[in-house]
C-alpha atoms as a PDB file:
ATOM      1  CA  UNK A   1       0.000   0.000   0.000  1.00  0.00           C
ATOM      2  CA  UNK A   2       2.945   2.567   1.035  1.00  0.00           C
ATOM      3  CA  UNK A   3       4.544   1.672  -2.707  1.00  0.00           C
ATOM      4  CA  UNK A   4       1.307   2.552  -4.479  1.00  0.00           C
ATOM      5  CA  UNK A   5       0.923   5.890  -2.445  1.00  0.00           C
ATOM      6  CA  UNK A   6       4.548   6.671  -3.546  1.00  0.00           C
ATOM      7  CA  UNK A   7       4.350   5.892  -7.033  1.00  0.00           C
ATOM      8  CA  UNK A   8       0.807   7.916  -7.088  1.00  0.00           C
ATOM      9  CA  UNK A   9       2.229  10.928  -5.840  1.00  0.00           C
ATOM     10  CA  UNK A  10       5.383  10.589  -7.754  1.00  0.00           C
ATOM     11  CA  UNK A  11       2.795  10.710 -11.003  1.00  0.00           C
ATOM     12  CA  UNK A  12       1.299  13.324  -9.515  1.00  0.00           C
ATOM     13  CA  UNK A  13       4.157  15.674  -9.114  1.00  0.00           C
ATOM     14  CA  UNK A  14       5.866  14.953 -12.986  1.00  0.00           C
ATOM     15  CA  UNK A  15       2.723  15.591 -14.245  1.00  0.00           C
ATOM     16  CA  UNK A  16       1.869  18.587 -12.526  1.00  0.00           C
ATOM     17  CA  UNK A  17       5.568  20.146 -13.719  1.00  0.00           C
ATOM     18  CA  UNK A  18       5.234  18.802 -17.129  1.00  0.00           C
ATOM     19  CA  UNK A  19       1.904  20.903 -17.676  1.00  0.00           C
ATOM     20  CA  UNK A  20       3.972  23.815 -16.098  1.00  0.00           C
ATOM     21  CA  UNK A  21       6.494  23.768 -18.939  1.00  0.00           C
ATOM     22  CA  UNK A  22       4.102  24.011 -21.401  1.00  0.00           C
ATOM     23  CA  UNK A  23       2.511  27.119 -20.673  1.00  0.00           C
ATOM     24  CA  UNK A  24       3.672  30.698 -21.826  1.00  0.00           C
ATOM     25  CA  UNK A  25       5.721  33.170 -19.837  1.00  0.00           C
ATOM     26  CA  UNK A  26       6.013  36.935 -19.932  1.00  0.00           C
ATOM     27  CA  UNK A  27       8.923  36.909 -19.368  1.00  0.00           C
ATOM     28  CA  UNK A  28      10.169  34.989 -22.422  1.00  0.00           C
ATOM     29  CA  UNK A  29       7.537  37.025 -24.432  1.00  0.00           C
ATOM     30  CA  UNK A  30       9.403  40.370 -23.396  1.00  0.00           C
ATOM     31  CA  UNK A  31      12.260  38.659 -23.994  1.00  0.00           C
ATOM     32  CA  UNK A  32      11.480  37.468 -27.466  1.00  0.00           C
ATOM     33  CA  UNK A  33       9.666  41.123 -28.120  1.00  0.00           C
ATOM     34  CA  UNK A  34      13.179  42.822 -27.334  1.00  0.00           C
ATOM     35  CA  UNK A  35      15.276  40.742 -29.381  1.00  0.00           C
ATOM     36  CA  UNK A  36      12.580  39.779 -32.640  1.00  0.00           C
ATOM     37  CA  UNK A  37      10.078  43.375 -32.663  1.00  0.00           C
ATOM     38  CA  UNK A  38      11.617  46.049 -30.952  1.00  0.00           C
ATOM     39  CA  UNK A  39      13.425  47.445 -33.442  1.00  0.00           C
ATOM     40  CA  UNK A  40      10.313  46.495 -36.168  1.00  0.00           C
ATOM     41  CA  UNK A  41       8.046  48.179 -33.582  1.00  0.00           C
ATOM     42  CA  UNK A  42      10.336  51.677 -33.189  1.00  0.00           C
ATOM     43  CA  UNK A  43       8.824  51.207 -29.566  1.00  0.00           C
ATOM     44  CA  UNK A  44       9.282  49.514 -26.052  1.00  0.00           C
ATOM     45  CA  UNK A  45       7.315  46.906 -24.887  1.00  0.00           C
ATOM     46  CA  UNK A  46       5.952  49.418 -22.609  1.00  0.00           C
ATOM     47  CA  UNK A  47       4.120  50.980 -24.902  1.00  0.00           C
ATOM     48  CA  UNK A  48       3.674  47.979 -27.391  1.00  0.00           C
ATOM     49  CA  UNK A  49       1.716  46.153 -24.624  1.00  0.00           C
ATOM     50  CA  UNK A  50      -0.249  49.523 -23.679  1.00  0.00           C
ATOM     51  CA  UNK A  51      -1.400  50.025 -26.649  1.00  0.00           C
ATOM     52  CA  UNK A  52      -4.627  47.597 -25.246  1.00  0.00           C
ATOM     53  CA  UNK A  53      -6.320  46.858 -22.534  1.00  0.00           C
ATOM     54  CA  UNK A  54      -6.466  43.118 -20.927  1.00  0.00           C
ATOM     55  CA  UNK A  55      -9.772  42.753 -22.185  1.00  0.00           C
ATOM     56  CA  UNK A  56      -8.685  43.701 -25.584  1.00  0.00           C
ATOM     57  CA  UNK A  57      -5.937  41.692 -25.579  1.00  0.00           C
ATOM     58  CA  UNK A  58      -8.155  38.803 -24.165  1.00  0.00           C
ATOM     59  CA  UNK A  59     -10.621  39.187 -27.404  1.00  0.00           C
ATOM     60  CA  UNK A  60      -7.602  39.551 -29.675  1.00  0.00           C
ATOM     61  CA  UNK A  61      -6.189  36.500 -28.741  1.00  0.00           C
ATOM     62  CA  UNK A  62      -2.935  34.441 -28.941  1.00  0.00           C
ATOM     63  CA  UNK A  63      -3.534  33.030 -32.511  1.00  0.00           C
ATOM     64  CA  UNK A  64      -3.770  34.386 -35.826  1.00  0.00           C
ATOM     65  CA  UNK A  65      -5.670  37.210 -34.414  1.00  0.00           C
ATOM     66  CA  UNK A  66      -2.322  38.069 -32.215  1.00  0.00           C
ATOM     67  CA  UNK A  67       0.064  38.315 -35.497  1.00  0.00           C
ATOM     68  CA  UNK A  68      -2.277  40.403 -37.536  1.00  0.00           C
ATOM     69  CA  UNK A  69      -2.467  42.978 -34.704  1.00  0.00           C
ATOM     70  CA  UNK A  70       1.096  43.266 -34.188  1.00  0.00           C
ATOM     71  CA  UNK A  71       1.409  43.342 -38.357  1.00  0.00           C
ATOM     72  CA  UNK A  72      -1.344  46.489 -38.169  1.00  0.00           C
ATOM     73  CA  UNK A  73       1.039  47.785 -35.165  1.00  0.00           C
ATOM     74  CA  UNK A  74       3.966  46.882 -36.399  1.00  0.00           C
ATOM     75  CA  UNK A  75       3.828  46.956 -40.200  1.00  0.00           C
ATOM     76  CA  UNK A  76       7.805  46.441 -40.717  1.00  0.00           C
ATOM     77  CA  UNK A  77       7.651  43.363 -38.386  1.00  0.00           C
ATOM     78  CA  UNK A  78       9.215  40.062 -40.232  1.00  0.00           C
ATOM     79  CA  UNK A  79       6.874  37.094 -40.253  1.00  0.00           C
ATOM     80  CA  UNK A  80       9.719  34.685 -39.021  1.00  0.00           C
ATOM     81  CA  UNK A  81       9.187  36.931 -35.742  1.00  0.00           C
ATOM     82  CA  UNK A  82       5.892  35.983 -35.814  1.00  0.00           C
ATOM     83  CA  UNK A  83       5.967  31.950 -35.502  1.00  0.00           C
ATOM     84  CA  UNK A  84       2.891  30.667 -34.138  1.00  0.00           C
ATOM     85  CA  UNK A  85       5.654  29.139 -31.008  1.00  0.00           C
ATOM     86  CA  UNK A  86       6.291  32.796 -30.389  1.00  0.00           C
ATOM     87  CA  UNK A  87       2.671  34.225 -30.587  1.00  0.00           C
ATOM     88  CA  UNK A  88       1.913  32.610 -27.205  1.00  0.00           C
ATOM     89  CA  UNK A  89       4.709  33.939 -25.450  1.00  0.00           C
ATOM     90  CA  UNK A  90       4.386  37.383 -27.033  1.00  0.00           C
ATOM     91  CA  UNK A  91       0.348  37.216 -25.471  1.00  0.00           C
ATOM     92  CA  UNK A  92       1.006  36.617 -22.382  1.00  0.00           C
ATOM     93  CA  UNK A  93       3.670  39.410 -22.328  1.00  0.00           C
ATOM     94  CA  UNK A  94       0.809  42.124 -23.428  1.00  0.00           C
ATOM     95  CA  UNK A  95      -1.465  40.593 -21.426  1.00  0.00           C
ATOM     96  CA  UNK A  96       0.722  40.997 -18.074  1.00  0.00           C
ATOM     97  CA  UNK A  97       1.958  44.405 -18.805  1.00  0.00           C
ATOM     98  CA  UNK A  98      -1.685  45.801 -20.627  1.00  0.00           C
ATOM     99  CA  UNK A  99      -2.339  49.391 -20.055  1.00  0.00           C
ATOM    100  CA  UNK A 100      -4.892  48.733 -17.095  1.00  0.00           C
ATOM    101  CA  UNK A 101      -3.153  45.836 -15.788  1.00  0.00           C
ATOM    102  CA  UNK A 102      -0.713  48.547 -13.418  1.00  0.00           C
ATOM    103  CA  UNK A 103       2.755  46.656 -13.929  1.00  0.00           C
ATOM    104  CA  UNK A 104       5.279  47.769 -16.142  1.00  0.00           C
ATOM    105  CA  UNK A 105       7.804  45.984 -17.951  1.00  0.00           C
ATOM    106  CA  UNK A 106      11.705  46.822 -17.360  1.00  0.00           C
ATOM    107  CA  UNK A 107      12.339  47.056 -20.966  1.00  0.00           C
END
């Protein structure tokens, strides 16, 4: 009985760090905004990411509706900086610094 508890919980635990791993970050999306859109943008992320509110952000979304919003903000932006495995990281990154969300980014 002690050796099934253990193994249980030992499941338990990779899989609750696997799913961890798989989600976005904010900080890789400022990250990847400083080193792949910055310079595209002509602007911080500061302002990139105030440029809409969570909720707008929220309705935009992290998909194709996330790259043609940075393409209408960013017109010069390359579409190899716009990868769909970037897109996710680059949301979550407007999201967190949005211009009612009250944090600012250091970049």
């Amino acid at each position: 009985m002690n050796k099934i508890v253990k193994i249980a919980l030992a499941t338990t635990l990779i899989l609750g760090m696997g799913s961890v791993t798989l989600n976005a970050d904010a900080g890789k999306g400022q990250k990847l905004y400083l080193k792949k859109l910055k310079g595209a943008c002509g602007m911080n992320g500061a302002k990139m990411a105030a440029k809409h509110s969570q909720d707008e952000w929220e309705e935009i979304g992290n998909g194709a509706g996330l790259a043609k919003e940075i393409k209408t903000i960013c017109p010069s932006a390359k579409d190899k900086a716009l990868k769909e495995k970037y897109l996710k990281h680059y949301y979550d990154f407007f999201y967190e610094f949005a211009n009612d969300s009250g944090n600012v980014p250091s970049c």
